[in-house]
N, C-alpha and C. Protein backbone atom coordinates (compact mmCIF):
# COMPACT_ATOMS: atom_id res chain seq x y z
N UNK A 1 -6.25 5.21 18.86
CA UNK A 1 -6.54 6.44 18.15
C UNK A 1 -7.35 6.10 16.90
N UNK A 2 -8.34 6.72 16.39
CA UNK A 2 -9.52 6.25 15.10
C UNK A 2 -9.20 6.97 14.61
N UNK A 3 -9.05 6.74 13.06
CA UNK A 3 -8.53 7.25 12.09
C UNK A 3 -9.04 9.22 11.81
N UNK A 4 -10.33 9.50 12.78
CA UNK A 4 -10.71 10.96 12.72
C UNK A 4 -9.68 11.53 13.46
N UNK A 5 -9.00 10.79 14.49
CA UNK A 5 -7.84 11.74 15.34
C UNK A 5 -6.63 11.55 14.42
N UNK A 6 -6.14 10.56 14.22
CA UNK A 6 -4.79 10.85 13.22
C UNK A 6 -4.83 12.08 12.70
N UNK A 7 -3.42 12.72 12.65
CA UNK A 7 -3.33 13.51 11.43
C UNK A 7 -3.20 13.02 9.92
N UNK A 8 -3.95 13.55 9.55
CA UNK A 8 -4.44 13.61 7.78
C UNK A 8 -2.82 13.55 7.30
N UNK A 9 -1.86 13.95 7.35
CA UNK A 9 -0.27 13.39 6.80
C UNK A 9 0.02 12.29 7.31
N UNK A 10 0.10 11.75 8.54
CA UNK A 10 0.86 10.57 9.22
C UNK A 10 0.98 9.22 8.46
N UNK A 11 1.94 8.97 7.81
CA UNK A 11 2.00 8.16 7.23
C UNK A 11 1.76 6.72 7.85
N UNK A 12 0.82 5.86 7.32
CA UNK A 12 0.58 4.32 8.38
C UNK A 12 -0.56 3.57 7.29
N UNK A 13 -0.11 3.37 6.19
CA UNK A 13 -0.87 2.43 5.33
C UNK A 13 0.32 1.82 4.47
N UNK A 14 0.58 0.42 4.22
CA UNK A 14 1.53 -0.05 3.47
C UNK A 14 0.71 0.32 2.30
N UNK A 15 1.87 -0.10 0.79
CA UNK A 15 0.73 0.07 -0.04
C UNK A 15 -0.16 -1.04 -0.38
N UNK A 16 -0.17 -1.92 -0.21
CA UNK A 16 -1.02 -2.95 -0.76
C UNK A 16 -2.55 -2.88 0.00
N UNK A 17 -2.38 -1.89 1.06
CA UNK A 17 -3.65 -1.32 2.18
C UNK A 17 -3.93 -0.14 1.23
N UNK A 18 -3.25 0.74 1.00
CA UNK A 18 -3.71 1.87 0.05
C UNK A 18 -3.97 1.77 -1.28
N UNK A 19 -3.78 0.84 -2.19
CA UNK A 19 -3.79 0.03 -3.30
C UNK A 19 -5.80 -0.35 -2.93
N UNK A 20 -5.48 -1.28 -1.89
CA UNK A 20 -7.23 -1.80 -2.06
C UNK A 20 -8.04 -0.57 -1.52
N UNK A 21 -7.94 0.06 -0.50
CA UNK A 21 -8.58 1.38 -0.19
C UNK A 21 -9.13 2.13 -1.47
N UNK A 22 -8.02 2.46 -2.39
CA UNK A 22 -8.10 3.32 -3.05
C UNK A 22 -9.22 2.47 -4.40
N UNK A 23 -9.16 1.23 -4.57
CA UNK A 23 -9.66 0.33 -5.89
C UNK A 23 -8.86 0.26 -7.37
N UNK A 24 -6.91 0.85 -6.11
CA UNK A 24 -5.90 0.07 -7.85
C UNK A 24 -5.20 -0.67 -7.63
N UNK A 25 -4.39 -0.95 -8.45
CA UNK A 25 -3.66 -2.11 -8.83
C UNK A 25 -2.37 -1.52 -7.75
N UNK A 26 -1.29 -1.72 -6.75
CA UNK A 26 -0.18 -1.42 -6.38
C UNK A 26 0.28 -0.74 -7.52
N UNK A 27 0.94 -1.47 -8.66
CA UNK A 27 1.76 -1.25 -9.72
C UNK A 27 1.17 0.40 -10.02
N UNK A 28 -0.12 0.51 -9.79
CA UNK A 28 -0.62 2.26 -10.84
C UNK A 28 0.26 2.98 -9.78
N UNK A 29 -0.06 2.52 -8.23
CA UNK A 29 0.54 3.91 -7.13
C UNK A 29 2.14 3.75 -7.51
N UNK A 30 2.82 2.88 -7.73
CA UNK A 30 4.37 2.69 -7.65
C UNK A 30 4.28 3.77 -9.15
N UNK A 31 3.56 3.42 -10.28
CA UNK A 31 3.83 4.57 -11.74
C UNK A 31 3.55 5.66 -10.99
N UNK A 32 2.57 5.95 -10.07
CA UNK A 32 1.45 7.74 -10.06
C UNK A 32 3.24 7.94 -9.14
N UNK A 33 3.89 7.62 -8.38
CA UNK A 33 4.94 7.77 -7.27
C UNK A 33 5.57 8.12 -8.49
N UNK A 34 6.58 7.48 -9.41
CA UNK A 34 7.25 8.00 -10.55
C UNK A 34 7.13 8.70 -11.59
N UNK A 35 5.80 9.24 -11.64
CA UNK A 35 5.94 10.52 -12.39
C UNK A 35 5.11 11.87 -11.76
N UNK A 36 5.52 11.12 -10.48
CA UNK A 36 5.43 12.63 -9.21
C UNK A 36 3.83 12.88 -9.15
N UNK A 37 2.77 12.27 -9.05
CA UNK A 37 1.54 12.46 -8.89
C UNK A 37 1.17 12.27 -7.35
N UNK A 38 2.51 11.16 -6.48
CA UNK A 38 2.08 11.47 -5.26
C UNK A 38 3.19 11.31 -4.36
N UNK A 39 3.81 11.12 -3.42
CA UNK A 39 4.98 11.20 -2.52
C UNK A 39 4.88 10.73 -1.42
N UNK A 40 4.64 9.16 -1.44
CA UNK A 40 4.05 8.82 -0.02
C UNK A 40 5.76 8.63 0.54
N UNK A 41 5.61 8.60 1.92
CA UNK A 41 6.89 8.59 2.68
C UNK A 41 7.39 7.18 2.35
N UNK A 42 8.46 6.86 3.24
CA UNK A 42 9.17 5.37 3.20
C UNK A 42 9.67 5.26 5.09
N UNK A 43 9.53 4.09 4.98
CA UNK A 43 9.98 3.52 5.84
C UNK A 43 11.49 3.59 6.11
N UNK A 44 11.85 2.99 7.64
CA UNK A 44 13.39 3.17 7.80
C UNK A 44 14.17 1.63 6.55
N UNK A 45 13.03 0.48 6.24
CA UNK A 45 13.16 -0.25 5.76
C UNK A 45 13.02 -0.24 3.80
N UNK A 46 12.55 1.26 3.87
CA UNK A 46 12.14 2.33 2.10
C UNK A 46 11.27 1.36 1.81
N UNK A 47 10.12 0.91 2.65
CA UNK A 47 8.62 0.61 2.64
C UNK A 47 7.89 1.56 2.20
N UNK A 48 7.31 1.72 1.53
CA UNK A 48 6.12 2.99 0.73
C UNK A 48 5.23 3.34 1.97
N UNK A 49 4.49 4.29 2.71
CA UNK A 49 3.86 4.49 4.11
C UNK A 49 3.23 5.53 3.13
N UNK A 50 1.60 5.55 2.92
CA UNK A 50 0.67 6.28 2.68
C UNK A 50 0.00 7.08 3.35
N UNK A 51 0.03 8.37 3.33
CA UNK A 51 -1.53 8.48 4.73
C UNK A 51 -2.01 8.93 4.13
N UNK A 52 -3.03 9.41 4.98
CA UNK A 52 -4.89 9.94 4.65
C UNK A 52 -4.66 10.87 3.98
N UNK A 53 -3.86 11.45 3.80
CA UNK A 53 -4.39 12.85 2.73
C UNK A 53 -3.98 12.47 1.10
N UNK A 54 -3.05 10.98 1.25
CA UNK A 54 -2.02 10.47 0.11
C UNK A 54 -3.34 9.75 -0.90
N UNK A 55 -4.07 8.94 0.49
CA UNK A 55 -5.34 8.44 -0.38
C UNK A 55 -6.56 9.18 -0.75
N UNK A 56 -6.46 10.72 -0.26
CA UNK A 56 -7.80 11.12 -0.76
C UNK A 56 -6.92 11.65 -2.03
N UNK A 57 -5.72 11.99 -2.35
CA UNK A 57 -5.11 12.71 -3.32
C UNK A 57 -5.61 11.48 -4.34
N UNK A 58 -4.97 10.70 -4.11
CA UNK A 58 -5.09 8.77 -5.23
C UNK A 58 -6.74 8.97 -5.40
N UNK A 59 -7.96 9.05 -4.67
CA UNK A 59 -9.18 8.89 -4.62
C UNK A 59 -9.51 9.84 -5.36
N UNK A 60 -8.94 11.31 -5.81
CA UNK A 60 -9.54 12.18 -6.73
C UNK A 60 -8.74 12.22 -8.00
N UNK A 61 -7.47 11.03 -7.62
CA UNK A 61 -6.84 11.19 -9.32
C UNK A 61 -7.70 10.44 -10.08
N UNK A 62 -7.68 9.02 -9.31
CA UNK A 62 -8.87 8.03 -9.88
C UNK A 62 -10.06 8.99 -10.33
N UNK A 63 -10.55 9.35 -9.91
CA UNK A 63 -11.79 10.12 -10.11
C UNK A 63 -12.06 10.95 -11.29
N UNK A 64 -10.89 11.70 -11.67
CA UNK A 64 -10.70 12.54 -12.68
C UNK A 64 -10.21 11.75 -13.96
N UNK A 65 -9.62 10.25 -13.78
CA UNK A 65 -8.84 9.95 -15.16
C UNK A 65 -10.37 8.73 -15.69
N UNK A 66 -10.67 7.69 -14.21
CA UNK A 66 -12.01 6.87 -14.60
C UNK A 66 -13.29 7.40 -14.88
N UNK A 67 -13.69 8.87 -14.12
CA UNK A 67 -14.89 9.12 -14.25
C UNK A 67 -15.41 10.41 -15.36
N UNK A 68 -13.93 11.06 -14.83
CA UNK A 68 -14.27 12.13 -15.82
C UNK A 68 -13.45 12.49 -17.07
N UNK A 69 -13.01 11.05 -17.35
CA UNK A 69 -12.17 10.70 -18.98
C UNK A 69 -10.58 11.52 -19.13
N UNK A 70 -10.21 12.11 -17.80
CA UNK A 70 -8.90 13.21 -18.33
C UNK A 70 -7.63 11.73 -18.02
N UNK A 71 -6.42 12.64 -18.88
CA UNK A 71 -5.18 11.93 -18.64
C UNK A 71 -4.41 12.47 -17.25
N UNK A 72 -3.68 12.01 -17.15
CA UNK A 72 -2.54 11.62 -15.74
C UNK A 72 -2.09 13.46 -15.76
N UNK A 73 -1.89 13.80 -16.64
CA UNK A 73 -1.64 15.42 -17.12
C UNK A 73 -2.89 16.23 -16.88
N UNK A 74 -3.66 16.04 -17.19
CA UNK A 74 -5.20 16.31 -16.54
C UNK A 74 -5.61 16.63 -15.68
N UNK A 75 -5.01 15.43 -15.01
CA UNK A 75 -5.53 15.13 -13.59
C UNK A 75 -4.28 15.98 -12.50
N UNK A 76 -3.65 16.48 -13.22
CA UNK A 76 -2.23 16.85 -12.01
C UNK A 76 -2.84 18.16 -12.36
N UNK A 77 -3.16 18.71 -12.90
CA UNK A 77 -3.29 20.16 -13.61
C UNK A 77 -4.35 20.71 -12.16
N UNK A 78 -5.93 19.66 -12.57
CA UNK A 78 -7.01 19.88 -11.94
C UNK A 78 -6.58 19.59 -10.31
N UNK A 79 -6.10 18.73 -9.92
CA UNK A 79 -5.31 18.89 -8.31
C UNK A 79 -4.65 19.96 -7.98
N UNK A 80 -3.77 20.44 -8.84
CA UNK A 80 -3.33 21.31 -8.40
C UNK A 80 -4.00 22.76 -8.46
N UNK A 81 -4.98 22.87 -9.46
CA UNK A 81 -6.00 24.10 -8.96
C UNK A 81 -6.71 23.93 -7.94
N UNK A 82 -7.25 22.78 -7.59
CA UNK A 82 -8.08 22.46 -6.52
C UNK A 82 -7.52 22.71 -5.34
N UNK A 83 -6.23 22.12 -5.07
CA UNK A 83 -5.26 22.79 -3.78
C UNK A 83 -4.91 24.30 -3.63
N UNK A 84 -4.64 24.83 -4.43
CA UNK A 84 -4.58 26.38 -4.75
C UNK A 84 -5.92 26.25 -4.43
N UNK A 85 -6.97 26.07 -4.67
CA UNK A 85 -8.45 26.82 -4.51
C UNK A 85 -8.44 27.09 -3.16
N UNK A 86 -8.04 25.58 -2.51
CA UNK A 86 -8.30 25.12 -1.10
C UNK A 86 -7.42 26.39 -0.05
N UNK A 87 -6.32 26.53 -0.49
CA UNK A 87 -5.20 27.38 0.37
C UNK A 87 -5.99 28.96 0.24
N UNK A 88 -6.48 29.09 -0.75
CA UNK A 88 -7.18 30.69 -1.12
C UNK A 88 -8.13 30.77 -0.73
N UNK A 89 -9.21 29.44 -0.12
CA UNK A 89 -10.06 29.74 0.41
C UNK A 89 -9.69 29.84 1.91
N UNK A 90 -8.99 29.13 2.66
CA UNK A 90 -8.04 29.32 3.71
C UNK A 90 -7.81 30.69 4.28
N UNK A 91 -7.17 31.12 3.28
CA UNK A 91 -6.36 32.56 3.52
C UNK A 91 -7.89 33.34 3.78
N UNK A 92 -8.72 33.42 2.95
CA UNK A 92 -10.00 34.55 3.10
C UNK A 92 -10.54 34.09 4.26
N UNK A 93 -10.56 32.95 4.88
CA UNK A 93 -11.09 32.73 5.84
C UNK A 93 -10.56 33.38 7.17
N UNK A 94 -9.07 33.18 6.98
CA UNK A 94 -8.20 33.94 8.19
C UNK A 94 -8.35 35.60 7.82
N UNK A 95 -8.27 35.82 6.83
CA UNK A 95 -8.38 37.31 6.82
C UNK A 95 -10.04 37.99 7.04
N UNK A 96 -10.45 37.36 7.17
CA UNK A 96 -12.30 37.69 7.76
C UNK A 96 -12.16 37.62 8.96
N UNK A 97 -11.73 36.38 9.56
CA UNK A 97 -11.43 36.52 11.10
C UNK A 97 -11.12 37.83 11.57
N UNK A 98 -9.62 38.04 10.55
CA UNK A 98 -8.79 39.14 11.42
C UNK A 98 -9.86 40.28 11.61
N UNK A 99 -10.29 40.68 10.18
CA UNK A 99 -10.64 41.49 9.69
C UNK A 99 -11.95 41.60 11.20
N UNK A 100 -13.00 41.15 11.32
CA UNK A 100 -13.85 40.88 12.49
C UNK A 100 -13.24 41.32 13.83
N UNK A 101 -11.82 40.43 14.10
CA UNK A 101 -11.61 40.91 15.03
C UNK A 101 -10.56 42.16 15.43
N UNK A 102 -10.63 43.62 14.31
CA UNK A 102 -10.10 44.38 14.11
C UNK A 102 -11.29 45.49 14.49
N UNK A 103 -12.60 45.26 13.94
CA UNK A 103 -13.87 45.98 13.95
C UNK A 103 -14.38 45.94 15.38
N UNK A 104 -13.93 44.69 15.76
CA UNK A 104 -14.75 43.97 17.67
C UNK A 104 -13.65 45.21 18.35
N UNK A 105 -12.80 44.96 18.09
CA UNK A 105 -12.15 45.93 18.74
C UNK A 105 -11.81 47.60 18.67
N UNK A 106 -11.92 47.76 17.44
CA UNK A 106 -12.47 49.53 16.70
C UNK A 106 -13.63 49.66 17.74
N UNK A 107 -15.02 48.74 18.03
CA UNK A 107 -15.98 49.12 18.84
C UNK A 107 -15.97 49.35 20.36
């Protein structure tokens, strides 16, 4: 299976794989994990298991604290509008559908 078929949750990166993926130190993901910036699963062995959506989350915290100067508070603020953006753009999308296929059928 190539990583485009996985699902985007499935947890299957130790961290020291999501650590270099991402370009940090282990130690930042074990802090960003303790003050709730991300929630990767655990193993039956409470192994840290990352997936794809854990590292694009890590890939835009980085992004916001190295590139665009904000703090760890910053950066949780701006994720979390960005996800809200994402779910609201979602929703208008399903409600256009409906909405379309309410009119296909009025005709």
């Amino acid at each position: 299976m190539t990583t485009e078929e996985q699902p985007r949750d499935e947890p299957c990166y130790v961290i020291s794989i999501a650590a270099r993926m991402v370009g940090l130190h282990a130690q930042t993901l074990r802090y960003y994990e303790r003050v709730g910036l991300v929630w990767p699963s655990r193993s039956q062995g409470r192994q840290r298991l990352y997936s794809q959506a854990d590292i694009d989350r890590l890939r835009r915290i980085k992004t916001y604290t190295e590139e665009l100067g904000m703090n760890l508070a910053g950066a949780e603020v701006a994720i979390k509008l960005v996800d809200r953006i994402e779910e609201l753009e979602a929703r208008v999308d399903t409600l256009t559908a409906q909405l379309k296929e309410a009119r296909a059928r009025k005709r």
